[in-house]
Protein backbone atom coordinates (compact mmCIF):
# COMPACT_ATOMS: atom_id res chain seq x y z
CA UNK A 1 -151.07 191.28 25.53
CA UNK A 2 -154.46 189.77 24.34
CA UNK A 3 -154.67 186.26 24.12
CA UNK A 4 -154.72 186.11 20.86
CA UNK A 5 -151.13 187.44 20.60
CA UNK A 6 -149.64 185.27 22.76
CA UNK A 7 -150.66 182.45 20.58
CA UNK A 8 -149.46 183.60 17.46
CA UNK A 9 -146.49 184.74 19.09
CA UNK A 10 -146.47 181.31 20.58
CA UNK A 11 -147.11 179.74 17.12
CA UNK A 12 -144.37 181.83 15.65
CA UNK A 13 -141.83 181.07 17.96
CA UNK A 14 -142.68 177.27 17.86
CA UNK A 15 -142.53 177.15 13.97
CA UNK A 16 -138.86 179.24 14.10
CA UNK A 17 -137.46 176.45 16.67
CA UNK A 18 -138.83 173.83 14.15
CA UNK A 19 -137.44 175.55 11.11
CA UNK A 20 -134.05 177.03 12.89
CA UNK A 21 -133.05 173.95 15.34
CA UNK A 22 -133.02 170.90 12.47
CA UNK A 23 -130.29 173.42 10.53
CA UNK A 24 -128.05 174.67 13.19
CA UNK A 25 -127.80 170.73 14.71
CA UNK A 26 -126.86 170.21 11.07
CA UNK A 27 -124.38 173.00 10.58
CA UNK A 28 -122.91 171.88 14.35
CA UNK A 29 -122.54 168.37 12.99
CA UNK A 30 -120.82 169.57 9.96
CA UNK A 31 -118.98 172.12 11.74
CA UNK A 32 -117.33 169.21 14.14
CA UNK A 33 -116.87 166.58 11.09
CA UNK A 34 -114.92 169.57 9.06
CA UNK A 35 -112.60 170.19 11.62
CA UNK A 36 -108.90 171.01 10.59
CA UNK A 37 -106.23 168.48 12.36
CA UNK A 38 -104.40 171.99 13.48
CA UNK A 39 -107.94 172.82 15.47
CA UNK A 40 -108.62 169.26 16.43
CA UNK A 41 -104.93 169.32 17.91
CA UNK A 42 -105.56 172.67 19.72
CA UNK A 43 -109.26 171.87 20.85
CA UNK A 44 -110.17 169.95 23.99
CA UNK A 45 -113.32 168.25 25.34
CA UNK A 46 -114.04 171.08 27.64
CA UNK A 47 -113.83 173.38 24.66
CA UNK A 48 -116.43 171.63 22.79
CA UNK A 49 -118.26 171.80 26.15
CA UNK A 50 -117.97 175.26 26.82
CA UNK A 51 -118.17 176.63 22.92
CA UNK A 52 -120.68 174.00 20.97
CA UNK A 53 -122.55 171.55 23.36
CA UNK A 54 -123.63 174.11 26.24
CA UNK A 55 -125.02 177.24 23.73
CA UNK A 56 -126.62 174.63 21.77
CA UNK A 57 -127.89 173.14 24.54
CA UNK A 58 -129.60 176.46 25.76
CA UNK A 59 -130.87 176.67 21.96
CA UNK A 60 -132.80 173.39 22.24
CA UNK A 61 -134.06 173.64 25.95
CA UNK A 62 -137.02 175.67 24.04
CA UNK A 63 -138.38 172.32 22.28
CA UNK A 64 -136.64 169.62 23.85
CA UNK A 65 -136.78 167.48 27.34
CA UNK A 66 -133.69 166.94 28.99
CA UNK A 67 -132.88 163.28 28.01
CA UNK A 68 -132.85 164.49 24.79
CA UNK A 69 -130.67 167.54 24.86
CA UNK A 70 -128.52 164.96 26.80
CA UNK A 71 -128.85 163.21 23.71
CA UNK A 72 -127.73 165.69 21.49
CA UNK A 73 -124.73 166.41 23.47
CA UNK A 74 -123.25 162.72 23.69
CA UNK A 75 -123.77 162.94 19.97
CA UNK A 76 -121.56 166.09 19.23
CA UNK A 77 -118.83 164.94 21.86
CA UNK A 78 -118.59 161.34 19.68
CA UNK A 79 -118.66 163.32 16.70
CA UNK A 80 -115.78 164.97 18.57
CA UNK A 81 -113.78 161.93 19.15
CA UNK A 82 -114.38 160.40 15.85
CA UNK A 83 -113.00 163.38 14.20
CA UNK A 84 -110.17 163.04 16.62
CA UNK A 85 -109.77 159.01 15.84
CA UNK A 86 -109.07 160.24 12.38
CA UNK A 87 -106.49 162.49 13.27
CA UNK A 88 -102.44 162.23 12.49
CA UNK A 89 -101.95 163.07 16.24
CA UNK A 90 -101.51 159.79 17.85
CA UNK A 91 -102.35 161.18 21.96
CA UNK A 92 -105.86 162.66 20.34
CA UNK A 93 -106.53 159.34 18.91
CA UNK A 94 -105.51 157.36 22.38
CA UNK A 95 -107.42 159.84 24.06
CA UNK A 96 -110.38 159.28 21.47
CA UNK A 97 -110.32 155.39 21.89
CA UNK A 98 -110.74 155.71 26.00
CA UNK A 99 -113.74 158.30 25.86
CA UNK A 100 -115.12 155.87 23.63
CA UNK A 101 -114.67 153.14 25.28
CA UNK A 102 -115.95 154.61 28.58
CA UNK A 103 -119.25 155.37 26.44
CA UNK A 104 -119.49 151.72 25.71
CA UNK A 105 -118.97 150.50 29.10
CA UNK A 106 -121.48 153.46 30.18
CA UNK A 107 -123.96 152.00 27.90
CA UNK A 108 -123.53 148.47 28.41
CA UNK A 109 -124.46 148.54 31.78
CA UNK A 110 -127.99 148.75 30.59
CA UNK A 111 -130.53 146.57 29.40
CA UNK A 112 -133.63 147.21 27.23
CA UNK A 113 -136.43 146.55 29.45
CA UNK A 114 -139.45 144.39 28.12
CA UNK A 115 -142.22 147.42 29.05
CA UNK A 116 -140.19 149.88 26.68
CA UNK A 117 -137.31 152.12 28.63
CA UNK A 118 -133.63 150.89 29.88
CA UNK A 119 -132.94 148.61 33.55
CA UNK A 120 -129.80 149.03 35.04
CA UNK A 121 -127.57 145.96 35.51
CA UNK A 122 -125.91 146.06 39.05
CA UNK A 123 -123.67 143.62 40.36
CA UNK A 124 -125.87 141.11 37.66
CA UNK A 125 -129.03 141.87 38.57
CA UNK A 126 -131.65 144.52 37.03
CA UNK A 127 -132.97 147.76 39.32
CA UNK A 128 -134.89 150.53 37.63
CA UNK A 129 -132.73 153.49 35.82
């Protein structure tokens, strides 16, 4: 291909990620949040995994670095558990409650560093993350 077609191709596929990605994280989102208690019953974490996080995943690999697609995916799996906090079934909600909690003992073993970034408390002191 000449060069000049593998920018615009370039160009085109960069402005379709920019248009497409911003509305399918939103329909995901809302997808997750407008769960039925009969599917949040039925549904597990691997599930969400396997059906939601991981293809969406692939989908923003094209734009994104890998801390954020991370990021993304933390996101949908709380949206997950919320949804499942607000559920009639009382072992979703238990089970809800310890993911989250393990998230907030995940992230509270960090500290914001003074240069910008996170430090790792170990044992009380700070190392590098």
């Amino acid at each position: 291909l000449p060069l000049s077609m593998l920018v615009a191709t370039h160009s085109l596929s960069r402005a379709w990620t920019d248009f497409v990605l911003p509305r399918s994280l939103s329909a995901v989102r809302g997808r997750i949040t407008e769960m039925r208690d009969e599917e949040v019953k039925r549904t597990d974490r691997d599930q969400i995994l396997r059906c939601i996080c991981e293809p969406f995943a692939g989908l923003l690999a094209t734009k994104c670095q890998g801390r954020e697609i991370e990021d993304v995916r933390e996101e949908l799996l709380l949206l997950f558990y919320r949804r499942r906090l607000q559920s009639p079934f009382l072992e979703k909600r238990l089970k809800a409650l310890g993911y989250i909690k393990d998230v907030i003992d995940r992230v509270s073993t960090y500290l914001p560093h003074p240069r910008g970034g996170l430090v790792s408390r170990v044992g009380g002191e700070a190392s590098a993350a």
